[in-house]
PDB file of N, CA and C in Angstrom:
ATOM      1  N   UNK A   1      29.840  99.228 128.606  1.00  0.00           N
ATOM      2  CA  UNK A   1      30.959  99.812 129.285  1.00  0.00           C
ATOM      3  C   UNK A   1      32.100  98.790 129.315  1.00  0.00           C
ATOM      4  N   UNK A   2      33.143  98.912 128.700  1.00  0.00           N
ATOM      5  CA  UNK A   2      34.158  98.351 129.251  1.00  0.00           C
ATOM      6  C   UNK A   2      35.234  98.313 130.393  1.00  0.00           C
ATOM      7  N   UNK A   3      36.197  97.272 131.070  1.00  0.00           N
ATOM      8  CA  UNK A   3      36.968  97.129 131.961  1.00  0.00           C
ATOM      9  C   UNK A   3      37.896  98.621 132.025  1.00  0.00           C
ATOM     10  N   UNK A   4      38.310  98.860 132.936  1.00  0.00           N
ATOM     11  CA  UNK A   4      39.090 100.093 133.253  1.00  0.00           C
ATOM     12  C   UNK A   4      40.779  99.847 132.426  1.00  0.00           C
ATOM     13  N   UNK A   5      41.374 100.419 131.787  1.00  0.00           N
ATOM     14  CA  UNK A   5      42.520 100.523 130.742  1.00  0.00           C
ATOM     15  C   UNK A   5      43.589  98.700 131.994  1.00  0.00           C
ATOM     16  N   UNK A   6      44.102  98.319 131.292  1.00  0.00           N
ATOM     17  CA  UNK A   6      45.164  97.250 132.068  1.00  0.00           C
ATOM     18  C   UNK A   6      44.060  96.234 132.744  1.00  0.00           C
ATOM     19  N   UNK A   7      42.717  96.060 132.883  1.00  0.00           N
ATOM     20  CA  UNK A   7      42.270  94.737 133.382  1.00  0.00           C
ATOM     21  C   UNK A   7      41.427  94.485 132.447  1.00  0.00           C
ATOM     22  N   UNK A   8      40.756  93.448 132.806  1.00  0.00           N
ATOM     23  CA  UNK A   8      40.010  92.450 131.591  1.00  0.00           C
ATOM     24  C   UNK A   8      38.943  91.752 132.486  1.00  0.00           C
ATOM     25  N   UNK A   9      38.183  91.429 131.637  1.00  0.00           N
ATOM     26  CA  UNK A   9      36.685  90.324 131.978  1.00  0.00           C
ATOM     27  C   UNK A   9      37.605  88.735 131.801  1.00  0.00           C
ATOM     28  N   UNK A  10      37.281  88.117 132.947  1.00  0.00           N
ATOM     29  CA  UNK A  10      37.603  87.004 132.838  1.00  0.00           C
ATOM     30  C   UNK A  10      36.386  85.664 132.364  1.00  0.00           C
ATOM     31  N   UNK A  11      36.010  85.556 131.510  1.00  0.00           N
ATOM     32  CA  UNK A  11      34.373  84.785 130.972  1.00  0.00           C
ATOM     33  C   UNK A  11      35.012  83.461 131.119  1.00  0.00           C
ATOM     34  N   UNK A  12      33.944  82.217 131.185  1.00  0.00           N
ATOM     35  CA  UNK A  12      34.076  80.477 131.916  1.00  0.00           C
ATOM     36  C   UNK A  12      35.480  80.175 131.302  1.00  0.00           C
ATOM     37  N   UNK A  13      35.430  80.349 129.801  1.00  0.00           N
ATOM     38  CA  UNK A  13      36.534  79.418 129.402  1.00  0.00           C
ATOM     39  C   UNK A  13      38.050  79.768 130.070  1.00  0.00           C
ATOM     40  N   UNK A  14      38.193  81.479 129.739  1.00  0.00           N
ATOM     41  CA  UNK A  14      39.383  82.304 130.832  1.00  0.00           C
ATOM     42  C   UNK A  14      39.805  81.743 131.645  1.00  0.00           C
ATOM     43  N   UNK A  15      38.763  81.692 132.992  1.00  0.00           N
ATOM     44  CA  UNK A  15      38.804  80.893 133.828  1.00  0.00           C
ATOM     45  C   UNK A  15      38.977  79.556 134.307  1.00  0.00           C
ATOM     46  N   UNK A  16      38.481  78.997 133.003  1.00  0.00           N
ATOM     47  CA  UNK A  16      38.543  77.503 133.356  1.00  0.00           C
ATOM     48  C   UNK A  16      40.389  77.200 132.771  1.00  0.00           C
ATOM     49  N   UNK A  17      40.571  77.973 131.607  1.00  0.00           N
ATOM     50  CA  UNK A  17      42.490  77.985 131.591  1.00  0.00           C
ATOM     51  C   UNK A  17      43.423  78.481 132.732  1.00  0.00           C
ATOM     52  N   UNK A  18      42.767  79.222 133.882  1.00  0.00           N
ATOM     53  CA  UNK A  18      43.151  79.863 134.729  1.00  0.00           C
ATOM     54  C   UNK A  18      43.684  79.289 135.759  1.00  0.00           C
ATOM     55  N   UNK A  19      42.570  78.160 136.220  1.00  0.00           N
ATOM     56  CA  UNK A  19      42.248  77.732 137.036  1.00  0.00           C
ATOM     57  C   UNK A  19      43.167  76.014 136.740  1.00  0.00           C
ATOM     58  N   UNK A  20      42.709  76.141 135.803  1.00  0.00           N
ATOM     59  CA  UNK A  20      43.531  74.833 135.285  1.00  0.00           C
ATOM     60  C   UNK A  20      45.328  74.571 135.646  1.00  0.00           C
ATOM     61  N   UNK A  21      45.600  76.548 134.893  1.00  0.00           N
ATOM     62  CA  UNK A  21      47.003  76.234 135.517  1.00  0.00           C
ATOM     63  C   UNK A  21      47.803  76.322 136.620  1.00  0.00           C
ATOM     64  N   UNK A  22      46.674  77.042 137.449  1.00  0.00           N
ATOM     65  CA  UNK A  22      46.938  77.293 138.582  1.00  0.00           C
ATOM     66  C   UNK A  22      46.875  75.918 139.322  1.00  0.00           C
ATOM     67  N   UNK A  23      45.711  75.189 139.296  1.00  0.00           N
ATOM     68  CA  UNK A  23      45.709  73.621 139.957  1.00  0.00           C
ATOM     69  C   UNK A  23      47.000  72.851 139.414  1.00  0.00           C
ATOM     70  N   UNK A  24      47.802  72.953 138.387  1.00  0.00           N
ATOM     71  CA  UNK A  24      48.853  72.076 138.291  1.00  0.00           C
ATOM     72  C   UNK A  24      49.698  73.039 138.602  1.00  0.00           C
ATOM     73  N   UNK A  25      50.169  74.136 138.734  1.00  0.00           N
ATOM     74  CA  UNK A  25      51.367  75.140 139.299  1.00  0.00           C
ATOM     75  C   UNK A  25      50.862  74.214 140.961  1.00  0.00           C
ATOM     76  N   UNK A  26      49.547  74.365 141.898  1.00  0.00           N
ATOM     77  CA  UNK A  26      50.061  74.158 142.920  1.00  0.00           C
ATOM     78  C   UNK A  26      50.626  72.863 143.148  1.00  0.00           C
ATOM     79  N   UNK A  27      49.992  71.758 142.120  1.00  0.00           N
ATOM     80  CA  UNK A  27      50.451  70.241 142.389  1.00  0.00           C
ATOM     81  C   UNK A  27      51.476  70.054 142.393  1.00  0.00           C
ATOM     82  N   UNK A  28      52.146  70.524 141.174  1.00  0.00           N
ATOM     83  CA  UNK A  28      53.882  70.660 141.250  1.00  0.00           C
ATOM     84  C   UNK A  28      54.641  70.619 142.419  1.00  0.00           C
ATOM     85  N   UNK A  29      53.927  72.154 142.649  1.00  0.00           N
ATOM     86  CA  UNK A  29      54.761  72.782 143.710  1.00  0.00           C
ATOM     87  C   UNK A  29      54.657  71.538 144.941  1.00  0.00           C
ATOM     88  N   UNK A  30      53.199  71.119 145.521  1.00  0.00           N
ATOM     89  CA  UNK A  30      53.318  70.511 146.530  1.00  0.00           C
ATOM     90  C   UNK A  30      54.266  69.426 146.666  1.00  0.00           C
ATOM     91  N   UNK A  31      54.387  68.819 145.053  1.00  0.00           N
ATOM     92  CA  UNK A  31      54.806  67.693 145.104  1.00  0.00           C
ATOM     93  C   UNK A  31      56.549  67.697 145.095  1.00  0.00           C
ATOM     94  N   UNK A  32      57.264  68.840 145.225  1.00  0.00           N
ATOM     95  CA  UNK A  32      58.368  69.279 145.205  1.00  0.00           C
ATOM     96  C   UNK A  32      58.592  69.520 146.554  1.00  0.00           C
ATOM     97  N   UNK A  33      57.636  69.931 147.370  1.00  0.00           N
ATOM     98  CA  UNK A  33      57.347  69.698 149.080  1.00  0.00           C
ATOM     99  C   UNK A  33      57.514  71.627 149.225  1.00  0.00           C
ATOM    100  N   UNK A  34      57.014  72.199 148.183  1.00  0.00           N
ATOM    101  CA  UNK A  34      56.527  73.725 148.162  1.00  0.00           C
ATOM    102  C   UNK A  34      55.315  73.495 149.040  1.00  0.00           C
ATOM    103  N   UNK A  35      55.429  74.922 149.990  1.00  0.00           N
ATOM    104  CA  UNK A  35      53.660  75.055 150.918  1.00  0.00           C
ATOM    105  C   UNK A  35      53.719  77.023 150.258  1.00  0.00           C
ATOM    106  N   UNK A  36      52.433  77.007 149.923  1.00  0.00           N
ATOM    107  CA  UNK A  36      51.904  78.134 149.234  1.00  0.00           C
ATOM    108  C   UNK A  36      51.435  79.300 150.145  1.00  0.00           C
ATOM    109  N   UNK A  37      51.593  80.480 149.732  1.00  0.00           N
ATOM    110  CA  UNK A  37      51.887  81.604 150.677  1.00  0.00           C
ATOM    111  C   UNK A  37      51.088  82.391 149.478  1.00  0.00           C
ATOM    112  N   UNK A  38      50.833  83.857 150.572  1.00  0.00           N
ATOM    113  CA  UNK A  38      49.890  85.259 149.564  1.00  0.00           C
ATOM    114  C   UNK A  38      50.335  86.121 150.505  1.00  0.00           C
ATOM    115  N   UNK A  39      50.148  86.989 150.082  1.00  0.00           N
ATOM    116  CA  UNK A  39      49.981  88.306 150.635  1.00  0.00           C
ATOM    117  C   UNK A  39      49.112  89.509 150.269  1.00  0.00           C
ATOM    118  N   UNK A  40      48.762  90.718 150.789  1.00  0.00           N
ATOM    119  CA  UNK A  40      47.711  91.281 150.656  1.00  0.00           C
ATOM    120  C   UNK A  40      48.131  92.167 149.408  1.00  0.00           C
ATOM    121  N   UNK A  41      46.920  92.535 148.356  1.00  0.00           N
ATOM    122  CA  UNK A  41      47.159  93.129 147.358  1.00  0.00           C
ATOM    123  C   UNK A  41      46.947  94.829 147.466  1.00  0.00           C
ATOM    124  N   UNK A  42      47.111  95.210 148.977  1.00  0.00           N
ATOM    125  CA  UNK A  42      47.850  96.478 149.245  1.00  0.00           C
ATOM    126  C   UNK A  42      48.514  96.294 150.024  1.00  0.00           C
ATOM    127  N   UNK A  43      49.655  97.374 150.009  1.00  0.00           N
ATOM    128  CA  UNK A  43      50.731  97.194 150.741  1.00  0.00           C
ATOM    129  C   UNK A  43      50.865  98.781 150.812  1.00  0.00           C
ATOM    130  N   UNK A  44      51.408  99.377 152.645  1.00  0.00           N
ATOM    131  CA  UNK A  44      51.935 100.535 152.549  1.00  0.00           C
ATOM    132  C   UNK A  44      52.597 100.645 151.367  1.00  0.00           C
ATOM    133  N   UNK A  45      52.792 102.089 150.872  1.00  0.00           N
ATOM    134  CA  UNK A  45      53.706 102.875 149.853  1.00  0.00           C
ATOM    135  C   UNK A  45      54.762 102.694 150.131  1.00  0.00           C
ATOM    136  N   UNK A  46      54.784 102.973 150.921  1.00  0.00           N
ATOM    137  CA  UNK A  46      56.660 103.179 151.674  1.00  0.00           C
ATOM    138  C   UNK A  46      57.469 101.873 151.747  1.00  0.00           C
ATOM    139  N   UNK A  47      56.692 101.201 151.467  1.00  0.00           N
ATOM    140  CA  UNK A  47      57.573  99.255 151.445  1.00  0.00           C
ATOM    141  C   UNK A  47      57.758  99.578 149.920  1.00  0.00           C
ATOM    142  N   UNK A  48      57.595 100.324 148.910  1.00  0.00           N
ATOM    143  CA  UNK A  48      57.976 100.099 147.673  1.00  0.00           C
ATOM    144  C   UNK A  48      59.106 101.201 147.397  1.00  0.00           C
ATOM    145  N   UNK A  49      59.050 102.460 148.405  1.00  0.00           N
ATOM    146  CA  UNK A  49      59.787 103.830 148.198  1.00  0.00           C
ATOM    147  C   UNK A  49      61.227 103.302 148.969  1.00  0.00           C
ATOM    148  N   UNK A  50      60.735 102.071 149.567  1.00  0.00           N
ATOM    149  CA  UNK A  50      62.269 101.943 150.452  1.00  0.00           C
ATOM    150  C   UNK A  50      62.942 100.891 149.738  1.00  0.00           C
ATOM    151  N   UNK A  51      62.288 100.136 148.966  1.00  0.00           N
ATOM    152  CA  UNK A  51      63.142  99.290 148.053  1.00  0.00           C
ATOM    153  C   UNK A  51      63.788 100.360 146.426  1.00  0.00           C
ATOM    154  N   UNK A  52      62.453 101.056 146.224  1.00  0.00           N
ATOM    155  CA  UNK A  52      63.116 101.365 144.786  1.00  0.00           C
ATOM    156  C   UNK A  52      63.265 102.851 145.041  1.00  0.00           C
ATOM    157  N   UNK A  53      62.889 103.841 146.156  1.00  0.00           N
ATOM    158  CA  UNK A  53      62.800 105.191 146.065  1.00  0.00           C
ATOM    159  C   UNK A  53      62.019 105.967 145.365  1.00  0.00           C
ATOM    160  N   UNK A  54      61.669 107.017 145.705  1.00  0.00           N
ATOM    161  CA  UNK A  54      60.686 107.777 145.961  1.00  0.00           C
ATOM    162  C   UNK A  54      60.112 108.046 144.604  1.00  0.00           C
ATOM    163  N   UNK A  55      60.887 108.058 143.199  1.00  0.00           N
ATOM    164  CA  UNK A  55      60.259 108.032 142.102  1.00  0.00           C
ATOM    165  C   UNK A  55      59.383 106.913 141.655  1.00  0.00           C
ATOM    166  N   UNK A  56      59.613 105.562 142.598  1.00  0.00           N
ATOM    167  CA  UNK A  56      58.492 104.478 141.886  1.00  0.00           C
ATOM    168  C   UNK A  56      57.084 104.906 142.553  1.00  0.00           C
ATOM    169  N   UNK A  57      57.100 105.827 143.101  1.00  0.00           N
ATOM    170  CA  UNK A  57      55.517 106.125 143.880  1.00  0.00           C
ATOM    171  C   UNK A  57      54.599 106.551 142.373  1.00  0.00           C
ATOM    172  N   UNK A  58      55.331 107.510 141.294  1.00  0.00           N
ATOM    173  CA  UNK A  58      54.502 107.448 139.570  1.00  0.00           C
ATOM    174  C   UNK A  58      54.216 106.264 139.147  1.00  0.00           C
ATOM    175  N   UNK A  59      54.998 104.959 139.477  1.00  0.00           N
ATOM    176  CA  UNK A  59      54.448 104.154 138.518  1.00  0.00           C
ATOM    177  C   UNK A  59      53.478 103.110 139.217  1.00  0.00           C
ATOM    178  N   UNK A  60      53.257 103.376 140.660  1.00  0.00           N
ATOM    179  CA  UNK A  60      51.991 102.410 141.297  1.00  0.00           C
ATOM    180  C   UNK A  60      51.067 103.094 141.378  1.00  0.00           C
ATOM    181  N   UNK A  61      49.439 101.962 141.647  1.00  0.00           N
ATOM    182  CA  UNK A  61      48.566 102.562 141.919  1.00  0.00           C
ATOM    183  C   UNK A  61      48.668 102.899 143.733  1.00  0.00           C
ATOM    184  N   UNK A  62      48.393 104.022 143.535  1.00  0.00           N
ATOM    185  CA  UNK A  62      48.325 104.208 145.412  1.00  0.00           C
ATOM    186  C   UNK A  62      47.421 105.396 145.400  1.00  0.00           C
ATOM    187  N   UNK A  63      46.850 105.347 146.716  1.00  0.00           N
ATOM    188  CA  UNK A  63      45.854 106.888 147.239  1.00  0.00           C
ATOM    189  C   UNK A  63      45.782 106.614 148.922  1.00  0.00           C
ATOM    190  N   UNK A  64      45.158 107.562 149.355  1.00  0.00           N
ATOM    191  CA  UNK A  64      44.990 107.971 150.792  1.00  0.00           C
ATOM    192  C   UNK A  64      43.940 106.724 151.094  1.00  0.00           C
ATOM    193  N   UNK A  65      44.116 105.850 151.791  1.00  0.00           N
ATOM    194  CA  UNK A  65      42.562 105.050 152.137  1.00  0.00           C
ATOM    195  C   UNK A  65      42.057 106.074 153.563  1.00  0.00           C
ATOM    196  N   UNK A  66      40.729 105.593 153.589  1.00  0.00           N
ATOM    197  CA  UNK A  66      39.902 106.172 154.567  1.00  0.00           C
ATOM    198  C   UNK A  66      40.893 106.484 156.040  1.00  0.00           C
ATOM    199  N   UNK A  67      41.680 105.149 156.321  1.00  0.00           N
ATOM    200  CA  UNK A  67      42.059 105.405 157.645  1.00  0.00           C
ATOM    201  C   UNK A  67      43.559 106.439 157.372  1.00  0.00           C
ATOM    202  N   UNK A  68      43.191 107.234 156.622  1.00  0.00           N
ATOM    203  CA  UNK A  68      44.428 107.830 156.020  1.00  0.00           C
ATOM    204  C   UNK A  68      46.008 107.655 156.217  1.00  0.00           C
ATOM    205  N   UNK A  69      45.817 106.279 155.396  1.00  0.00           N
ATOM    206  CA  UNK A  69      47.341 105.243 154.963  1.00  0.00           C
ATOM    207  C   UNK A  69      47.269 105.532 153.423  1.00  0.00           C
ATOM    208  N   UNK A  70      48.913 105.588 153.348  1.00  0.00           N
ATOM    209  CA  UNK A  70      49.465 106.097 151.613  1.00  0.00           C
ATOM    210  C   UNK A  70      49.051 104.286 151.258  1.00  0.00           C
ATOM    211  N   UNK A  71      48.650 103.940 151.137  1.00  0.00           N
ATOM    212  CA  UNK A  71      48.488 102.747 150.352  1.00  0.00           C
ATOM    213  C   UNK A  71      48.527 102.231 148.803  1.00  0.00           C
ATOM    214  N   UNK A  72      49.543 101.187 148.508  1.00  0.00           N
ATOM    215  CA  UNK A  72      49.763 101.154 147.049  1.00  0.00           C
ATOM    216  C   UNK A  72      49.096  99.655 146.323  1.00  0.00           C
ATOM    217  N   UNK A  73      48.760  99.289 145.151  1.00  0.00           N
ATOM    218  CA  UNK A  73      48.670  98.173 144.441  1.00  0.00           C
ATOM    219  C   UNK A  73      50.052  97.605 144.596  1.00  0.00           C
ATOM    220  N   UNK A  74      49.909  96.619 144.923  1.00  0.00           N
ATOM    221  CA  UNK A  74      51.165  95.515 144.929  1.00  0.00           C
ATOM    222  C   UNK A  74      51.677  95.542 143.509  1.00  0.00           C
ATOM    223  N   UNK A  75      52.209  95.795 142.710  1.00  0.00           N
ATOM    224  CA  UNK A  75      53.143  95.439 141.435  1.00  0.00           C
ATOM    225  C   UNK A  75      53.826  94.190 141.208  1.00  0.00           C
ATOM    226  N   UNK A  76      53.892  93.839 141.890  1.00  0.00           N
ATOM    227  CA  UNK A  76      54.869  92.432 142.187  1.00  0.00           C
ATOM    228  C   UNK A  76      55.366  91.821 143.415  1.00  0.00           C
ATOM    229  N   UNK A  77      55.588  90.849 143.776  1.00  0.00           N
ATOM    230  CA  UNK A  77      55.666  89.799 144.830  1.00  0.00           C
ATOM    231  C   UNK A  77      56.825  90.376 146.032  1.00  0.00           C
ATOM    232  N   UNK A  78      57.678  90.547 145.377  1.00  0.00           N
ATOM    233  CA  UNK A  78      59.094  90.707 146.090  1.00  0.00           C
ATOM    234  C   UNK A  78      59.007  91.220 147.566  1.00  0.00           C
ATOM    235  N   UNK A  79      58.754  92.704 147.269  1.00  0.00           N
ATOM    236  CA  UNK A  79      58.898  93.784 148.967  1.00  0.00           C
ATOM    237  C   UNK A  79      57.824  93.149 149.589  1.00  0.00           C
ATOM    238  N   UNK A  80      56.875  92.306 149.536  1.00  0.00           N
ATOM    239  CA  UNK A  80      55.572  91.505 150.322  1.00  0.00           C
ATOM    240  C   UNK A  80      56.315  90.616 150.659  1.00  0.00           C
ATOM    241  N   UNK A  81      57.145  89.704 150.615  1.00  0.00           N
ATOM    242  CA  UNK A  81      57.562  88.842 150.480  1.00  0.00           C
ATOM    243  C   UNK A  81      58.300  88.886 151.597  1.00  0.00           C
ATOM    244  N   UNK A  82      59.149  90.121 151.449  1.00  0.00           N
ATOM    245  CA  UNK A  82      60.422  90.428 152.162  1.00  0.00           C
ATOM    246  C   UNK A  82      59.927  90.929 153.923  1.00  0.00           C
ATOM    247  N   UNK A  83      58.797  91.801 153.109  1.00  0.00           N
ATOM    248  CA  UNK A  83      58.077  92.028 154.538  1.00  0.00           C
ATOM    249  C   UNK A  83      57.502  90.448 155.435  1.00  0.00           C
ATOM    250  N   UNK A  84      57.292  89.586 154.478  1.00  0.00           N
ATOM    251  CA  UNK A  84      56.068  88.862 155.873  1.00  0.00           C
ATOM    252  C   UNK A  84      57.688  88.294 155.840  1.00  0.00           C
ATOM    253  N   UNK A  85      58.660  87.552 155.293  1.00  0.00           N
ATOM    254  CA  UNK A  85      59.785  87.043 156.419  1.00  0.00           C
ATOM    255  C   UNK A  85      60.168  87.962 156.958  1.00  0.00           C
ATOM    256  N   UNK A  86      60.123  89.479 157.039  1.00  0.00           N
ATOM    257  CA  UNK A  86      60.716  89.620 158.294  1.00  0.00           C
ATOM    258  C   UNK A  86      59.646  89.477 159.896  1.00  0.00           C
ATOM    259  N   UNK A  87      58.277  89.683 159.401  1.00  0.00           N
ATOM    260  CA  UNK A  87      57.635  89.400 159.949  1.00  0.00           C
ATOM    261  C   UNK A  87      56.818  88.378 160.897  1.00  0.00           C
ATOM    262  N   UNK A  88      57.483  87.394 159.760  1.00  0.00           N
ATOM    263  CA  UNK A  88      57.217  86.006 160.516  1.00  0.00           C
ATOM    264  C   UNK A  88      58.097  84.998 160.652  1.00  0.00           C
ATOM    265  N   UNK A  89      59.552  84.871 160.507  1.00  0.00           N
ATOM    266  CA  UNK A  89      60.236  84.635 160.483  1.00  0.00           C
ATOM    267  C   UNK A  89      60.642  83.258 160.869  1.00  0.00           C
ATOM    268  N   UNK A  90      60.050  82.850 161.658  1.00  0.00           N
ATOM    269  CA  UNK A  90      60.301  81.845 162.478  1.00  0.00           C
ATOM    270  C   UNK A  90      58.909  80.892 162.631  1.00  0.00           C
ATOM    271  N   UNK A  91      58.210  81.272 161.048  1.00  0.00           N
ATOM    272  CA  UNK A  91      57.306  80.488 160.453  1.00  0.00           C
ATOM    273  C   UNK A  91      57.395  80.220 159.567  1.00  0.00           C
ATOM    274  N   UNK A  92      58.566  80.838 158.808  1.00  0.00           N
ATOM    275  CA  UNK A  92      59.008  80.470 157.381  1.00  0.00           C
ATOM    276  C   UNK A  92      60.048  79.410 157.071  1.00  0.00           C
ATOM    277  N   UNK A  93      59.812  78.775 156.167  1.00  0.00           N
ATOM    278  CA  UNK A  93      60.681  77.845 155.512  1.00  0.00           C
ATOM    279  C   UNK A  93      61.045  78.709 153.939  1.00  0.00           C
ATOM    280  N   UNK A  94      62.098  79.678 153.652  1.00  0.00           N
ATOM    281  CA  UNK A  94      62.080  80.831 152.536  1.00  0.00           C
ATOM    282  C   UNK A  94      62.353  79.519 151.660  1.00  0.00           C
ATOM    283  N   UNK A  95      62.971  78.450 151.773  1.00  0.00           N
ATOM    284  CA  UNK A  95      63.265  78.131 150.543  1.00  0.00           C
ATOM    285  C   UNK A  95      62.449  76.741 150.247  1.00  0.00           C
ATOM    286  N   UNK A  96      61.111  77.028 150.569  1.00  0.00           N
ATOM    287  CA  UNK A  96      60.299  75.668 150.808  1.00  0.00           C
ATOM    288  C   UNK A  96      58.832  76.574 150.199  1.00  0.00           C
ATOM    289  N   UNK A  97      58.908  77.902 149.754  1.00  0.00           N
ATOM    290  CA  UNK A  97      58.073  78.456 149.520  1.00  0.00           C
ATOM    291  C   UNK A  97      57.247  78.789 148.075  1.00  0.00           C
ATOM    292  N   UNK A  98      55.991  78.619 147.855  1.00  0.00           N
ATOM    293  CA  UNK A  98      55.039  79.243 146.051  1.00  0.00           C
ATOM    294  C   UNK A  98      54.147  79.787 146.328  1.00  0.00           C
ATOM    295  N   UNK A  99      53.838  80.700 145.552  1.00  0.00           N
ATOM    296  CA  UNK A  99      52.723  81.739 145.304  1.00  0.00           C
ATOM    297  C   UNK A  99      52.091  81.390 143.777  1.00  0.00           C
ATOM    298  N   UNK A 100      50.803  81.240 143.788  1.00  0.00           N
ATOM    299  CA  UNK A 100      49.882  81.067 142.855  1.00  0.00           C
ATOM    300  C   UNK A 100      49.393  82.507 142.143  1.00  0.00           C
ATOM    301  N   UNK A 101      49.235  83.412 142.998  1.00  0.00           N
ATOM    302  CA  UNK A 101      48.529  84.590 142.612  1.00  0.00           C
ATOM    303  C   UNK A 101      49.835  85.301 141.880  1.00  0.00           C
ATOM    304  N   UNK A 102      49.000  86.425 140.722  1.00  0.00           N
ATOM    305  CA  UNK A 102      50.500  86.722 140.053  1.00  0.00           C
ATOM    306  C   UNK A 102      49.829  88.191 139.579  1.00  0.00           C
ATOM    307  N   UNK A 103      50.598  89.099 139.408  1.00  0.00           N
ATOM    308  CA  UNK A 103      50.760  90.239 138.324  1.00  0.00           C
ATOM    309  C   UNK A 103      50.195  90.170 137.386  1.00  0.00           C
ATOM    310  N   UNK A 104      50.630  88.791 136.747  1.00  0.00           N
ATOM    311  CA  UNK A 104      50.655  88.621 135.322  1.00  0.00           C
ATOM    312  C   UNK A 104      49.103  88.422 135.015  1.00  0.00           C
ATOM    313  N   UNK A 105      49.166  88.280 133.430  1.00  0.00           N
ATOM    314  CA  UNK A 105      46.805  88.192 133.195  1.00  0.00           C
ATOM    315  C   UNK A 105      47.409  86.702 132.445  1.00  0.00           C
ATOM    316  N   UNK A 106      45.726  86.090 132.888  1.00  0.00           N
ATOM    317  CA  UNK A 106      45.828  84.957 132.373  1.00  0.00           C
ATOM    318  C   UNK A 106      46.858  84.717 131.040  1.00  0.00           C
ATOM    319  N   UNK A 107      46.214  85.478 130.087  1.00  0.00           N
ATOM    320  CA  UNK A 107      47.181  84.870 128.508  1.00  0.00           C
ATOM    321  C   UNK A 107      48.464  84.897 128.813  1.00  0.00           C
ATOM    322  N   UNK A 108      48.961  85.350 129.483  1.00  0.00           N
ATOM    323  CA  UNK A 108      50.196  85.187 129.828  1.00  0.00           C
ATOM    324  C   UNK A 108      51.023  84.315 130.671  1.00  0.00           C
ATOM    325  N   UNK A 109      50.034  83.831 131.703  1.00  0.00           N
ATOM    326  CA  UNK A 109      50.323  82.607 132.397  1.00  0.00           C
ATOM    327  C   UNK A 109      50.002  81.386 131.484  1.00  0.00           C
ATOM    328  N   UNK A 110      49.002  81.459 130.650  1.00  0.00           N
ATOM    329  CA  UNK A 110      48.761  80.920 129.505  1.00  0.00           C
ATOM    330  C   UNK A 110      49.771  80.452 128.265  1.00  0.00           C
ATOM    331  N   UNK A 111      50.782  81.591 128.075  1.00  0.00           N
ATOM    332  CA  UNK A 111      51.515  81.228 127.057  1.00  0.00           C
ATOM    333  C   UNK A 111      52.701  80.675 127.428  1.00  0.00           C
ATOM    334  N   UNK A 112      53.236  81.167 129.346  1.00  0.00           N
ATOM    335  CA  UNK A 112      54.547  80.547 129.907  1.00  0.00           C
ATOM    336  C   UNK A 112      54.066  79.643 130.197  1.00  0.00           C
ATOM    337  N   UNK A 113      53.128  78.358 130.264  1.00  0.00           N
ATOM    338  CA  UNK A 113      53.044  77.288 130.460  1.00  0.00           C
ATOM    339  C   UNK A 113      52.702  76.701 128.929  1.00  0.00           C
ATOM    340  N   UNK A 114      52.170  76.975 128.333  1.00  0.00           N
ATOM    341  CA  UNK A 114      51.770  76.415 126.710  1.00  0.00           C
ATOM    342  C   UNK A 114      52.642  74.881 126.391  1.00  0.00           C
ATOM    343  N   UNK A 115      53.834  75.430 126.259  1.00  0.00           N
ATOM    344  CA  UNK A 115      54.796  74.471 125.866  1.00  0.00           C
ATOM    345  C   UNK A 115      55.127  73.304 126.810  1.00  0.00           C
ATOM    346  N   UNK A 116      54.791  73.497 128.206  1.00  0.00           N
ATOM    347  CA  UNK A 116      54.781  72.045 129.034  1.00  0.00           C
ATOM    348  C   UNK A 116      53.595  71.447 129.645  1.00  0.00           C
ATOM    349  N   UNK A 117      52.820  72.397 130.116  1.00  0.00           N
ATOM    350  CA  UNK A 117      51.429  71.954 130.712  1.00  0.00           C
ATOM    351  C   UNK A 117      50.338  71.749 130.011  1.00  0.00           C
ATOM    352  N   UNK A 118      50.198  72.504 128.708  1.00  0.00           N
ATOM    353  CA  UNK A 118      49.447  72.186 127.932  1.00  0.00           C
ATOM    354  C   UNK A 118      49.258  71.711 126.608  1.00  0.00           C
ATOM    355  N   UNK A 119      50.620  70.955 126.410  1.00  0.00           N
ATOM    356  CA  UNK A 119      51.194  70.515 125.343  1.00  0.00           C
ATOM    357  C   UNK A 119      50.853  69.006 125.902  1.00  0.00           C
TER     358      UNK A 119
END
């Protein structure tokens, strides 16, 4: 059986490139005096319908969860982002901030670092 269409098996070596660039993305960052932040990989629907409107609800994953919330796959960083500063506001340093976790699949974090980190 293979992975469901858009994800992939990540096997040791994957991982071990993964992991690799992720440990020097955070060193960087720390050493630039970045402190690293996440957020949850659902997010109400409606944090994405109020940034882009009601037609981006086709292009995320979203469904009813149990506690019947429209809940969507995060697509990207941004409206999470926007939500926890408004949320926490007065715990944030916005321009002191990195995120490790990404959208993107390894080969691709793979090939935007190629030319400096692994050269």
């Amino acid at each position: 059986m293979q992975p469901l269409p858009g994800f992939r098996d990540f096997l040791p070596g994957d991982c071990a490139k993964r992991n690799y660039i992720f440990r020097l993305w955070r060193e960087v960052a720390r050493r630039y005096g970045f402190v690293e932040w996440d957020g949850p990989i659902l997010e109400p629907t409606e944090l994405y319908t109020k940034k882009s409107g009601p037609e981006i609800v086709a292009q995320l994953f979203n469904f009813i969860d149990k506690g019947e919330r429209d809940v969507a796959m995060r697509p990207e960083l941004t409206p999470t982002l926007a939500r926890v500063v408004a949320a926490h506001d007065s715990h944030i340093d916005i321009d002191k901030i990195s995120q490790t976790s990404s959208t993107k699949t390894a080969d691709e974090l793979v090939q935007l670092f190629a030319a400096t980190a692994l050269a």
